[in-house]
PDB file of N, CA and C in Angstrom:
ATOM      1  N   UNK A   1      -3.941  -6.628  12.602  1.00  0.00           N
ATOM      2  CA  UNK A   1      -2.513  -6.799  12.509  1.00  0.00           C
ATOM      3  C   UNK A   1      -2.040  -6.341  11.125  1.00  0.00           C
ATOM      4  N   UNK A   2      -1.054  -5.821  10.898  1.00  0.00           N
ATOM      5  CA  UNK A   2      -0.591  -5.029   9.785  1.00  0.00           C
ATOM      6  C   UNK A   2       0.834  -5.974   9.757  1.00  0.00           C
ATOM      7  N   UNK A   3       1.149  -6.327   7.919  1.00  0.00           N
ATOM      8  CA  UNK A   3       1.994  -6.480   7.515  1.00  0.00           C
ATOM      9  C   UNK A   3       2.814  -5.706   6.239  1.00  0.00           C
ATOM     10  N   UNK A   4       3.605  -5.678   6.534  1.00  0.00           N
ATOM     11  CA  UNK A   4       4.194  -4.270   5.995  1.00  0.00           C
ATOM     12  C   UNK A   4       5.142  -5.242   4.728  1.00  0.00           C
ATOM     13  N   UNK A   5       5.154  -5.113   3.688  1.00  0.00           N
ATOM     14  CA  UNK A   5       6.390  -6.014   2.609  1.00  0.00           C
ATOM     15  C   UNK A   5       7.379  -4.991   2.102  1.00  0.00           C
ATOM     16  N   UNK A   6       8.510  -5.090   2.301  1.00  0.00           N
ATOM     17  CA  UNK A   6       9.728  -4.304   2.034  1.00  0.00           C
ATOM     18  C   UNK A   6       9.854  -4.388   0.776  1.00  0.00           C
ATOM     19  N   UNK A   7       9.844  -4.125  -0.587  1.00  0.00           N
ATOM     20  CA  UNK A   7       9.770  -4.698  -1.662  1.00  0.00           C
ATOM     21  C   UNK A   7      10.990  -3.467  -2.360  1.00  0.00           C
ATOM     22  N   UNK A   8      12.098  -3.187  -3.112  1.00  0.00           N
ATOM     23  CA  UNK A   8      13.174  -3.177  -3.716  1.00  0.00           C
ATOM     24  C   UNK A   8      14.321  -3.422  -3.858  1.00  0.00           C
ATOM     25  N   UNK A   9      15.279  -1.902  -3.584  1.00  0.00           N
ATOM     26  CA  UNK A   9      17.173  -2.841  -3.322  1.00  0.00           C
ATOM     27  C   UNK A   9      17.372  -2.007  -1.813  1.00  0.00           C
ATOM     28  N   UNK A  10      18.328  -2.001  -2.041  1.00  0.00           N
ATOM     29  CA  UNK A  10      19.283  -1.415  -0.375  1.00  0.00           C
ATOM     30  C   UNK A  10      18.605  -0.250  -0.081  1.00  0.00           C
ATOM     31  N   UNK A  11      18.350  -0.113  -0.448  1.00  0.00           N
ATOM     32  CA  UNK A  11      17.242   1.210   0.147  1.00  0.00           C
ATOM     33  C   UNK A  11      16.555   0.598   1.876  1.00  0.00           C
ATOM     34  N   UNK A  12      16.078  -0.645   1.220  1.00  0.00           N
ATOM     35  CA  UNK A  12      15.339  -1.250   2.389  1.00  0.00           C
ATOM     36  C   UNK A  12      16.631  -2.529   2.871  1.00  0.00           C
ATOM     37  N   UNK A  13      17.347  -3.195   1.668  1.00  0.00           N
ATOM     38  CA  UNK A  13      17.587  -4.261   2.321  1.00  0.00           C
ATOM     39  C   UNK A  13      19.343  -3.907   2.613  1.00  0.00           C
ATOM     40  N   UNK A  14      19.403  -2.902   3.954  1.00  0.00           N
ATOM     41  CA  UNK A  14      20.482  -2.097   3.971  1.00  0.00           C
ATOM     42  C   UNK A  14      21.456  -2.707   5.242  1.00  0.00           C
ATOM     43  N   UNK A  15      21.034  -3.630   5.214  1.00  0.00           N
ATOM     44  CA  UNK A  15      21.822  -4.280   6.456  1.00  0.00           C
ATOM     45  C   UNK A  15      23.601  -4.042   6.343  1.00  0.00           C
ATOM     46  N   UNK A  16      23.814  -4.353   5.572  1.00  0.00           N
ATOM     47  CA  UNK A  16      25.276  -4.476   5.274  1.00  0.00           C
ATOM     48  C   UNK A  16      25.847  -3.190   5.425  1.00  0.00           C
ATOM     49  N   UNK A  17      25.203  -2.451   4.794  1.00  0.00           N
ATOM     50  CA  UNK A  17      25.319  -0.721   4.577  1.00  0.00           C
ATOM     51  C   UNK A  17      25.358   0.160   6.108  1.00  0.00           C
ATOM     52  N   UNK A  18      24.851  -0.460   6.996  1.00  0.00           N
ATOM     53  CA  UNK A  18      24.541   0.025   8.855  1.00  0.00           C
ATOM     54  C   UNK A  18      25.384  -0.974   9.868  1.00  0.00           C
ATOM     55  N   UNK A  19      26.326  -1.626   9.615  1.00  0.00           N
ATOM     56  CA  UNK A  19      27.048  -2.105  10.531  1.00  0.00           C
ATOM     57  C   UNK A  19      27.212  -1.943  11.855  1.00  0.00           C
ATOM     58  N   UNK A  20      26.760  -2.614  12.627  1.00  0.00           N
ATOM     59  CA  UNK A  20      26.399  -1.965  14.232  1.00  0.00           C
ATOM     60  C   UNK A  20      24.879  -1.152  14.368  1.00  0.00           C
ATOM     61  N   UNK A  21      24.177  -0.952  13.047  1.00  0.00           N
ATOM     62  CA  UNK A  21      23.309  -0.314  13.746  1.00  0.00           C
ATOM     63  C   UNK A  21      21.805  -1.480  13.071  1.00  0.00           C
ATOM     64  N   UNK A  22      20.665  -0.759  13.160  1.00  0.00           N
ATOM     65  CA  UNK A  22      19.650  -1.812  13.078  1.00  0.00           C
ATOM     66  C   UNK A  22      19.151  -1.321  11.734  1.00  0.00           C
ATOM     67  N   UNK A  23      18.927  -2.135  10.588  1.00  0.00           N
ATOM     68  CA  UNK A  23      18.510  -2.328   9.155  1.00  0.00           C
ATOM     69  C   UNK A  23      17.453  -1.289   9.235  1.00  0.00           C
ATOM     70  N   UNK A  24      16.997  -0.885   8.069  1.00  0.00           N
ATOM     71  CA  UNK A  24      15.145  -1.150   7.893  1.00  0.00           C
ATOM     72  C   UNK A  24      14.217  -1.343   8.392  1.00  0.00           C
ATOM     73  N   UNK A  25      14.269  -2.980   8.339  1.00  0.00           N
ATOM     74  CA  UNK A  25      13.009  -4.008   8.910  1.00  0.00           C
ATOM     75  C   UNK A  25      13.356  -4.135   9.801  1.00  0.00           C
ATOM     76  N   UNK A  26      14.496  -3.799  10.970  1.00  0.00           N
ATOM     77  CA  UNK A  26      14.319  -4.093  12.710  1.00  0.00           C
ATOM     78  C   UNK A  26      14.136  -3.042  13.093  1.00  0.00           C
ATOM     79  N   UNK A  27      14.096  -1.709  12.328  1.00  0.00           N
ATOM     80  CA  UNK A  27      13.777  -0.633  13.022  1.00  0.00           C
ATOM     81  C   UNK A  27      11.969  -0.666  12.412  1.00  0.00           C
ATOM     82  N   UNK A  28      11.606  -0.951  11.132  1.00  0.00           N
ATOM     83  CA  UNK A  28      10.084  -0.860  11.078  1.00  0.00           C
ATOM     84  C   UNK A  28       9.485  -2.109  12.197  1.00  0.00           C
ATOM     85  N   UNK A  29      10.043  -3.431  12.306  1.00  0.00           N
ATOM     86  CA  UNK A  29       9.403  -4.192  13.102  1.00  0.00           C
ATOM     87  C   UNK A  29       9.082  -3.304  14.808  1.00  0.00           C
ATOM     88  N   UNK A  30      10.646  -2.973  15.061  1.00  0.00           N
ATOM     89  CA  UNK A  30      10.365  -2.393  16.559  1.00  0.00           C
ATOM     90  C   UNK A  30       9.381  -0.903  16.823  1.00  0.00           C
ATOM     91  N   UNK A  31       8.964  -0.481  15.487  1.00  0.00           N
ATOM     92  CA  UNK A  31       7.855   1.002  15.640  1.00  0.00           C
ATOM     93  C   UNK A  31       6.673   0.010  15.526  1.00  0.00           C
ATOM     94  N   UNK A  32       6.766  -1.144  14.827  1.00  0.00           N
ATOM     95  CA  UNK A  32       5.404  -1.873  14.781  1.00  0.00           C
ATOM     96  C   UNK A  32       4.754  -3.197  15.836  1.00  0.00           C
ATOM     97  N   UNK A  33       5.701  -3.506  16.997  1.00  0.00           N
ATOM     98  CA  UNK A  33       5.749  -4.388  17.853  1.00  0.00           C
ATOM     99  C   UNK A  33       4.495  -4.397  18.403  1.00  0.00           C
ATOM    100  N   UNK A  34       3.471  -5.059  18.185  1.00  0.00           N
ATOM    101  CA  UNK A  34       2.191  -5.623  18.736  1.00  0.00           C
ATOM    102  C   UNK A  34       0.984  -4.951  17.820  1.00  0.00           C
ATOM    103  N   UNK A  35       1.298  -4.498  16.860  1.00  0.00           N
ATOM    104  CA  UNK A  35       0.477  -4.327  16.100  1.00  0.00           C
ATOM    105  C   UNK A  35       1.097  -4.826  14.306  1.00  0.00           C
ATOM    106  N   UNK A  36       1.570  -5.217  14.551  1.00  0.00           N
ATOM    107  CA  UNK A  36       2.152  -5.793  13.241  1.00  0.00           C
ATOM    108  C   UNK A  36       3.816  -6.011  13.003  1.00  0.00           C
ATOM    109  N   UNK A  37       3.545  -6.385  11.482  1.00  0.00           N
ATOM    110  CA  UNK A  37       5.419  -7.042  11.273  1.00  0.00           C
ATOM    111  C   UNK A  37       5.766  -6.629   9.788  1.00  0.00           C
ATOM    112  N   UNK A  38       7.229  -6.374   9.999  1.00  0.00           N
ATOM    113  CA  UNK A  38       7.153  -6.001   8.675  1.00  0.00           C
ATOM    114  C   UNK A  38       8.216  -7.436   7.635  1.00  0.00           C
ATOM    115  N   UNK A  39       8.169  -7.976   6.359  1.00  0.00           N
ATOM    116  CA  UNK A  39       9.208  -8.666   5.871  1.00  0.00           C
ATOM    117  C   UNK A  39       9.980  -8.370   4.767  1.00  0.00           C
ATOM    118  N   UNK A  40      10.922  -8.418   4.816  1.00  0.00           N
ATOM    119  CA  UNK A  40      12.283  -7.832   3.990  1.00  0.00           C
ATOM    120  C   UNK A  40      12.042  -8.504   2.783  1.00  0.00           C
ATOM    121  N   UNK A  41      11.693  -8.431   1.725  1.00  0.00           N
ATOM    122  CA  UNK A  41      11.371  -8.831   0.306  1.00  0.00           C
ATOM    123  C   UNK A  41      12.728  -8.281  -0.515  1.00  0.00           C
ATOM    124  N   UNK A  42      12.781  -7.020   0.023  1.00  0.00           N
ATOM    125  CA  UNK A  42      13.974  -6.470  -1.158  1.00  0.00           C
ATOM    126  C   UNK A  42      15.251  -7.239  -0.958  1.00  0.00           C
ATOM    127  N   UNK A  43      15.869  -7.238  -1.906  1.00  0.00           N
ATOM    128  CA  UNK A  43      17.241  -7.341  -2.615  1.00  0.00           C
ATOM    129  C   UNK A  43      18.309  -6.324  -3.109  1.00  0.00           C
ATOM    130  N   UNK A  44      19.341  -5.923  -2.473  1.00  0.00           N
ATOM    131  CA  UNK A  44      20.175  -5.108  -2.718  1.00  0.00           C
ATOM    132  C   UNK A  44      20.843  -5.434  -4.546  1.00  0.00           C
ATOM    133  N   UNK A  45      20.322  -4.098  -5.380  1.00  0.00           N
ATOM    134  CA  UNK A  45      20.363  -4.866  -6.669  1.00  0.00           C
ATOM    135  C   UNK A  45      19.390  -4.681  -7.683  1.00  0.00           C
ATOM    136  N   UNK A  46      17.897  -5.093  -6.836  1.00  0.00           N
ATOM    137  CA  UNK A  46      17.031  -5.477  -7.607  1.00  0.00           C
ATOM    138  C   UNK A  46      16.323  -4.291  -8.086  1.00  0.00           C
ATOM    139  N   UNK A  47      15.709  -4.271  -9.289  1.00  0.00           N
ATOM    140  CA  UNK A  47      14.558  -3.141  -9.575  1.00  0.00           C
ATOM    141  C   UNK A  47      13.349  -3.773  -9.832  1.00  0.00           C
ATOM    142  N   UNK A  48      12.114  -3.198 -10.052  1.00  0.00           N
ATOM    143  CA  UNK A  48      10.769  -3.605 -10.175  1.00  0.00           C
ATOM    144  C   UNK A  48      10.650  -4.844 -11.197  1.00  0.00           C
ATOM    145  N   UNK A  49      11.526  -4.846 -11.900  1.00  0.00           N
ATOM    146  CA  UNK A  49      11.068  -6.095 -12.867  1.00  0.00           C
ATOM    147  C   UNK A  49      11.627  -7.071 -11.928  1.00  0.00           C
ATOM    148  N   UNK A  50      12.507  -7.401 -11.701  1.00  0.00           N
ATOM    149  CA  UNK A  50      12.751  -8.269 -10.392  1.00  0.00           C
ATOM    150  C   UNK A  50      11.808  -8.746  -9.615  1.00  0.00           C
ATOM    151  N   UNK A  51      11.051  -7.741  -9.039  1.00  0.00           N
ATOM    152  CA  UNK A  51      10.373  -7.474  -7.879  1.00  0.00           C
ATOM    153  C   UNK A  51       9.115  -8.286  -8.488  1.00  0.00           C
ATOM    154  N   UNK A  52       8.543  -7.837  -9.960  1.00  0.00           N
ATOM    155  CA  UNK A  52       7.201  -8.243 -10.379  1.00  0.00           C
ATOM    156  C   UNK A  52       7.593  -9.839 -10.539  1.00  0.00           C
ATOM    157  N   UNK A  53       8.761 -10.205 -11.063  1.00  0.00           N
ATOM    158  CA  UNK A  53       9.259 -11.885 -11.858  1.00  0.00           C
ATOM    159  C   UNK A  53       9.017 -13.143 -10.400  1.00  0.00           C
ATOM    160  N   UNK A  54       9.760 -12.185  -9.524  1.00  0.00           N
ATOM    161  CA  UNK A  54       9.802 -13.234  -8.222  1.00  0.00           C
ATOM    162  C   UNK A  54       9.565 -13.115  -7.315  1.00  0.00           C
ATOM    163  N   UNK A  55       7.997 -12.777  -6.869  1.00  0.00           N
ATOM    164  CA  UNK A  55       7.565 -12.729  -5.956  1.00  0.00           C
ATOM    165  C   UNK A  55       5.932 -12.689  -6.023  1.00  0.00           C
ATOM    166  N   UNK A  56       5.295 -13.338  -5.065  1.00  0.00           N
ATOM    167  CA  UNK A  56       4.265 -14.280  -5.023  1.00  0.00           C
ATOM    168  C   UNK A  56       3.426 -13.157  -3.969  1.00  0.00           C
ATOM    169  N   UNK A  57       2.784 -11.871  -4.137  1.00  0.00           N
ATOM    170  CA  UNK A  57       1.977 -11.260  -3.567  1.00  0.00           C
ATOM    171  C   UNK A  57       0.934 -11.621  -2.854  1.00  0.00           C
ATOM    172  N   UNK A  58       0.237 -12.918  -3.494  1.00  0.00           N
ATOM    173  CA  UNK A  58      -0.998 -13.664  -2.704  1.00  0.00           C
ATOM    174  C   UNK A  58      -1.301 -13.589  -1.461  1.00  0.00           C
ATOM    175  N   UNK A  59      -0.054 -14.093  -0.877  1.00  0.00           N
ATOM    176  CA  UNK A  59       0.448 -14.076   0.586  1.00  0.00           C
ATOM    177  C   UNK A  59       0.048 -13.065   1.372  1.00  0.00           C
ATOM    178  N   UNK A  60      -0.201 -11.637   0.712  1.00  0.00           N
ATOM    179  CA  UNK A  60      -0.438 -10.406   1.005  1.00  0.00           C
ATOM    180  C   UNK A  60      -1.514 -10.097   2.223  1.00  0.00           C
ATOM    181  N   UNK A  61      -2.189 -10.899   1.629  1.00  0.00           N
ATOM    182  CA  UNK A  61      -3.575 -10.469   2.343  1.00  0.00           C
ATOM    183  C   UNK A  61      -4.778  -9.997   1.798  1.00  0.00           C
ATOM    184  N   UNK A  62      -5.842  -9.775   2.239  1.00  0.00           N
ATOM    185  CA  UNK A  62      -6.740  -8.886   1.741  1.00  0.00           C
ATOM    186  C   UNK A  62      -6.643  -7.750   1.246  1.00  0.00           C
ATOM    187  N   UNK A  63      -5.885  -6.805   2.144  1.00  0.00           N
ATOM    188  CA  UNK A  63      -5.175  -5.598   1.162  1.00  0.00           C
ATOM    189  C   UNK A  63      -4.143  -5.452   0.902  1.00  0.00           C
ATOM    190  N   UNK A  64      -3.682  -4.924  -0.160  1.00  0.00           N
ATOM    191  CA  UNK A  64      -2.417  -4.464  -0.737  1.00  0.00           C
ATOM    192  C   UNK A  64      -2.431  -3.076  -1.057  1.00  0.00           C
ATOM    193  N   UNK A  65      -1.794  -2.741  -0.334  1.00  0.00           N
ATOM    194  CA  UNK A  65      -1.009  -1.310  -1.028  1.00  0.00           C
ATOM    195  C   UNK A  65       0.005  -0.880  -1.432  1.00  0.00           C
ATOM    196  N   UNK A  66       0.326  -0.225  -2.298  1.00  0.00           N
ATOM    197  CA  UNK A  66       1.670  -0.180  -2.507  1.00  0.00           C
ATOM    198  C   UNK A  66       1.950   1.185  -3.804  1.00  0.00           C
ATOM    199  N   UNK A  67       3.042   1.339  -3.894  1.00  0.00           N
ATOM    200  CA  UNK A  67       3.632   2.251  -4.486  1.00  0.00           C
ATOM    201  C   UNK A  67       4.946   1.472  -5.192  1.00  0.00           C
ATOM    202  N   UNK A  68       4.551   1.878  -6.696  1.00  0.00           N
ATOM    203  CA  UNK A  68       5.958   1.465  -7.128  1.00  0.00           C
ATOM    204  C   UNK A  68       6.725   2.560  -8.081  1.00  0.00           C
ATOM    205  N   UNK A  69       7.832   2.752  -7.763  1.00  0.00           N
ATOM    206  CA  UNK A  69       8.401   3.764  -8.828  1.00  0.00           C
ATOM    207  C   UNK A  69      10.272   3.117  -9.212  1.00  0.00           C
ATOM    208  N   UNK A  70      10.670   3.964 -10.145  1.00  0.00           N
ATOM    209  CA  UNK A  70      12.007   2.844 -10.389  1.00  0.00           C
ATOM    210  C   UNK A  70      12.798   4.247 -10.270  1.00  0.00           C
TER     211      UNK A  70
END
């Protein structure tokens, strides 16, 4: 099972920005439906120092991957 973490700003957490249509994370959840999930971490706003201050990776799993750029 694959979990996918949304981690910046409106890029991902674009809900507001698609009115009538489906965010991000309901369009990554519905390409990932029975093999995994994805969760919206980002914050419209936020940049990586944000991202590093408040938020608790542990949760992650065994692997982490990721890419960060600002």
């Amino acid at each position: 099972m694959y979990k996918v973490m949304l981690l910046g700003d409106s890029i991902f957490d674009n809900d507001i920005y698609v009115p009538g249509e489906p965010a991000v994370v309901e369009q990554l959840n519905q390409r990932l439906e029975g093999c995994g999930r994805a969760e919206l971490l980002a914050v419209d706003g936020h940049v990586t120092h944000h991202m590093l201050l408040n938020h608790d990776f542990s949760r992650a799993g065994a692997r982490v991957y990721g890419k960060i750029s600002d």
